[in-house]
Protein backbone atom coordinates (compact mmCIF):
# COMPACT_ATOMS: atom_id res chain seq x y z
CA UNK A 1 0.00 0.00 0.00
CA UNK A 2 1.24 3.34 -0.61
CA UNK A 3 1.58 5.63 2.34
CA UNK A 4 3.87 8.02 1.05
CA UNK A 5 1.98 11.27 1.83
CA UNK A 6 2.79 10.25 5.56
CA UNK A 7 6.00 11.19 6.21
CA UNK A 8 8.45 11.61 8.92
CA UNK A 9 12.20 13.35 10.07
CA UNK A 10 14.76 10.96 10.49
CA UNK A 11 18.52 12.76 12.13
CA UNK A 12 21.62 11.17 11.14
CA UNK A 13 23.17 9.64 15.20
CA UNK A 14 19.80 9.19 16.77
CA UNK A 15 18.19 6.23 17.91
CA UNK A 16 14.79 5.38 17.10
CA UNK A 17 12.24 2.56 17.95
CA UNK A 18 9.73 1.44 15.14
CA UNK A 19 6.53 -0.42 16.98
CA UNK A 20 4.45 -2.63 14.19
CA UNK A 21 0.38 -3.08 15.57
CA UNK A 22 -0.83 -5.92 12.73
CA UNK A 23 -4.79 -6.09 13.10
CA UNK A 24 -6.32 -9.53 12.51
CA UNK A 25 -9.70 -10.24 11.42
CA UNK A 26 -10.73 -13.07 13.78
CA UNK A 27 -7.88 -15.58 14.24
CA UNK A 28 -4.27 -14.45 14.86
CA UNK A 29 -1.47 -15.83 12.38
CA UNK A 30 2.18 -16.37 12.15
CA UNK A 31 3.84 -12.74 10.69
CA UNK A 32 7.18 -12.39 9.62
CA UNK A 33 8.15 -8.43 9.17
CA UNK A 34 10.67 -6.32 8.23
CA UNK A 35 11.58 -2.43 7.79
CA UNK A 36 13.77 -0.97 4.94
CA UNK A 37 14.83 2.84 4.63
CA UNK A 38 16.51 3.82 1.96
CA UNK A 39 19.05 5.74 3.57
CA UNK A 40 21.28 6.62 0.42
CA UNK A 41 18.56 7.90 -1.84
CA UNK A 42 19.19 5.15 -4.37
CA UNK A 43 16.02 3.71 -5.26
CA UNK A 44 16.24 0.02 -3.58
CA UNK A 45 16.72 -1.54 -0.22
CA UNK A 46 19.68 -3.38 -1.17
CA UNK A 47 22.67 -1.71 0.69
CA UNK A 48 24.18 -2.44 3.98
CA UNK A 49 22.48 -1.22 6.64
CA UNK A 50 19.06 -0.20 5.06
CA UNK A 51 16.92 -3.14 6.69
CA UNK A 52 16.36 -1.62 10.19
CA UNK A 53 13.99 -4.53 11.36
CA UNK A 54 13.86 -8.39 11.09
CA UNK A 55 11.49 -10.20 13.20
CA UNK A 56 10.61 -14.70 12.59
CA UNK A 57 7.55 -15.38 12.49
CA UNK A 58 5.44 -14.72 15.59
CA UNK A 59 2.06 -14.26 16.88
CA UNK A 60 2.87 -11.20 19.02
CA UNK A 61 0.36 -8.50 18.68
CA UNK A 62 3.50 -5.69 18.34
CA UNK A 63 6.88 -6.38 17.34
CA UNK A 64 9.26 -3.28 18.56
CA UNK A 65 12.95 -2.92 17.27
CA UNK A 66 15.89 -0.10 17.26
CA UNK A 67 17.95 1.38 14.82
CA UNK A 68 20.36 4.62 14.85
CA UNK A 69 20.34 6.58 11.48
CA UNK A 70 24.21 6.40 10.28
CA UNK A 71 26.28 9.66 9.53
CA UNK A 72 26.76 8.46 5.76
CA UNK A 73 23.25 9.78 4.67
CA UNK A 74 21.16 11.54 1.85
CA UNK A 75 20.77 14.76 3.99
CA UNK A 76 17.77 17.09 3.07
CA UNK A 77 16.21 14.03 0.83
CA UNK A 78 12.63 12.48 1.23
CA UNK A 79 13.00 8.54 0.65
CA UNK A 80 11.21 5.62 0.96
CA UNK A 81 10.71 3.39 3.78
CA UNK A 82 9.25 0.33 3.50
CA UNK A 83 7.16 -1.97 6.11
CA UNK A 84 6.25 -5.86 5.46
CA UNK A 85 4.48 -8.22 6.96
CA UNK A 86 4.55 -12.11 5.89
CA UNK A 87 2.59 -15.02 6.89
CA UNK A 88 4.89 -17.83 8.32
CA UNK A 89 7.99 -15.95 6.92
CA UNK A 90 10.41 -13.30 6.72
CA UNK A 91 9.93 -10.89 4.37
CA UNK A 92 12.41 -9.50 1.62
CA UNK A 93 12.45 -6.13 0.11
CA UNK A 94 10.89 -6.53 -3.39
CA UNK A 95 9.06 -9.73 -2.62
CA UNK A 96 5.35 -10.89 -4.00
CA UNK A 97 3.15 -13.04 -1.64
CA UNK A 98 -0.05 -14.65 -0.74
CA UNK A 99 -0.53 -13.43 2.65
CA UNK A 100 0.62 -10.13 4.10
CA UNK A 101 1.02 -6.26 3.54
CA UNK A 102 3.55 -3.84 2.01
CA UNK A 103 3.49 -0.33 2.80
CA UNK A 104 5.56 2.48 1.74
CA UNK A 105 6.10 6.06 3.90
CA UNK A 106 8.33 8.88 3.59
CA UNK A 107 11.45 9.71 5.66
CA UNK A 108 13.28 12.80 5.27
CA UNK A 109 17.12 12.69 6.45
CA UNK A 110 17.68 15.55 8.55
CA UNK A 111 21.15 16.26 10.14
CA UNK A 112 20.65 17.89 13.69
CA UNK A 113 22.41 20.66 13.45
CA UNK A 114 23.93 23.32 10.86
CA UNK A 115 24.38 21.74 7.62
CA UNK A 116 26.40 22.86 4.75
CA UNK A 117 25.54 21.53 1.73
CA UNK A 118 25.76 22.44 -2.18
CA UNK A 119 27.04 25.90 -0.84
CA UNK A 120 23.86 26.24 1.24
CA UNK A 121 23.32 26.48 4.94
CA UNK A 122 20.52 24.32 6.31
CA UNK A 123 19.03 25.64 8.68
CA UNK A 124 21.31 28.52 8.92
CA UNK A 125 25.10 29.44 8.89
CA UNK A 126 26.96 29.63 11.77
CA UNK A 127 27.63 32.45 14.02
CA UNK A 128 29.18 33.89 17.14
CA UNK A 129 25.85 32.81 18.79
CA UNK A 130 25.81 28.75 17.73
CA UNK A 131 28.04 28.06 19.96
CA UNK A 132 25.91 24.83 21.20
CA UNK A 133 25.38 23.48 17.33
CA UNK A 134 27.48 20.68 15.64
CA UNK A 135 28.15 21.81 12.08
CA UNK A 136 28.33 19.53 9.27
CA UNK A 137 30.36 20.76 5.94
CA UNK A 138 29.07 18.09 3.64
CA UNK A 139 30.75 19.25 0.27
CA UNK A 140 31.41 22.51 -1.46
CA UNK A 141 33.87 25.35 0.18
CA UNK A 142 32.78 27.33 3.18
CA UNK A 143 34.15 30.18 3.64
CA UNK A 144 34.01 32.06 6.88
CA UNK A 145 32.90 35.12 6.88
CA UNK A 146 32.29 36.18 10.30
CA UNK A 147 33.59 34.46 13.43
CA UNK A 148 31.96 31.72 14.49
CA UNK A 149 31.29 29.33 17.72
CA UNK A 150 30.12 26.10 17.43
CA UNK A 151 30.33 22.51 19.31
CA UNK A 152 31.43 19.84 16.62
CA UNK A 153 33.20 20.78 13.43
CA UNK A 154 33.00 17.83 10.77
CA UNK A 155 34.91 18.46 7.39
CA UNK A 156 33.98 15.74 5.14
CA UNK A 157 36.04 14.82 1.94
CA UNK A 158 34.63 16.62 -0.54
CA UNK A 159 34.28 19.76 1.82
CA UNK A 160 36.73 22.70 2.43
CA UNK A 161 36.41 25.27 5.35
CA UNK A 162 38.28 28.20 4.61
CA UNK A 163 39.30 30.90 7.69
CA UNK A 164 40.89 34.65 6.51
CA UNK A 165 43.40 35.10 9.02
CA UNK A 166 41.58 38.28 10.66
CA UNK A 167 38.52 35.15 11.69
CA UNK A 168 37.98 32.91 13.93
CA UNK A 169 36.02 29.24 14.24
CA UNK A 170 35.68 28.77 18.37
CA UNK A 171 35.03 25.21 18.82
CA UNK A 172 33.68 24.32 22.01
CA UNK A 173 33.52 20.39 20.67
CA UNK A 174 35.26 17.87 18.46
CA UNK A 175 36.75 18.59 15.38
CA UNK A 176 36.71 15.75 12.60
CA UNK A 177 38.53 16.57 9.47
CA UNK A 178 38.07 13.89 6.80
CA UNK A 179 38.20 17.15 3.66
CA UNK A 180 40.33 20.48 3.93
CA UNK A 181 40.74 23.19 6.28
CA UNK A 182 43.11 26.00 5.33
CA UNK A 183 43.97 28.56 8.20
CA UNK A 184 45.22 31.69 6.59
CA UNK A 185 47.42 33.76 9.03
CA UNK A 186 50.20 35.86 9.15
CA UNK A 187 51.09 35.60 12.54
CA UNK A 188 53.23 33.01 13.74
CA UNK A 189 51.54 32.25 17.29
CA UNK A 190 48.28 30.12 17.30
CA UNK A 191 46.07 29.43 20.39
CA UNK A 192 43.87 26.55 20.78
């Protein structure tokens, strides 16, 4: 069934519990289910880490399970999730059977935080006053125009953070550099 005008947010790092309520008409069966996202905006349910849920078959009236959304995302995209429930079985992604349901709902990847992305900030840039915000450059070059406080820097590999040397990036966090950073100075002494 398609459910896709339902949708929900989804942050990259947080945990969250999907709860499955089958309703029987009369007698209670043996369901198999299974949950898909598909957290790379690639059209199937095929890579590692999409299937979120598994559960044998059971007769349980709810099956529960957990799942963190990983860093390695489709920020800002609205994909697919899938739910399916089998009689006496497991489930696969793209399967046809007798007895059961298929639904389809919308997730959008969020990051939770300031994202920079496609030379965009998302929700907004950074400033002196984020000093509580992990920041995200995703790809593209950022370059600083102001100076700026925030918690967790990440730099990913196709991302550059650029500083003049008359600004400054406070972090009050981490800072994970997997792209570039270039510090432009021209003074010798450096505080950290």
């Amino acid at each position: 069934s398609d459910f896709s005008n339902l949708s929900t947010d989804l942050y990259s790092g947080q945990q969250y519990t999907i709860t499955i309520t089958p309703e029987w008409a009369g007698q209670i069966y043996d369901e198999g289910y299974a949950v898909w996202i598909d957290y790379n905006y690639d059209g199937d349910f095929d890579d590692s880490g999409e299937q979120v849920l598994m559960q044998s078959a059971t007769q349980n009236t709810s099956v529960s399970g957990s799942f963190t959304v990983p860093d390695d995302i489709a920020f800002e995209e609205s994909t697919r999730m899938r739910v399916s429930m089998k009689y006496n079985g497991i489930p696969t992604a793209c399967e046809s059977f007798d007895f059961g349901e298929v639904e389809d709902y919308t997730i959008n990847l969020k990051y939770d935080g300031l994202l920079y992305i496609a030379d965009t900030w998302i929700p907004n840039a950074p400033t002196g006053a984020t000093s509580a915000d992990n920041v995200l450059v995703l790809n593209g070059i950022y370059n600083v125009n102001t100076d700026v406080a925030v918690n967790d820097l990440t730099v990913n590999p196709s991302a550059t953070t650029e500083i003049p040397e008359t600004l400054s990036i406070f972090l009050n966090g981490d800072l994970l550099n997997n792209g570039d950073i270039t510090l432009n100075s021209v003074s010798d002494q450096y505080s950290s």
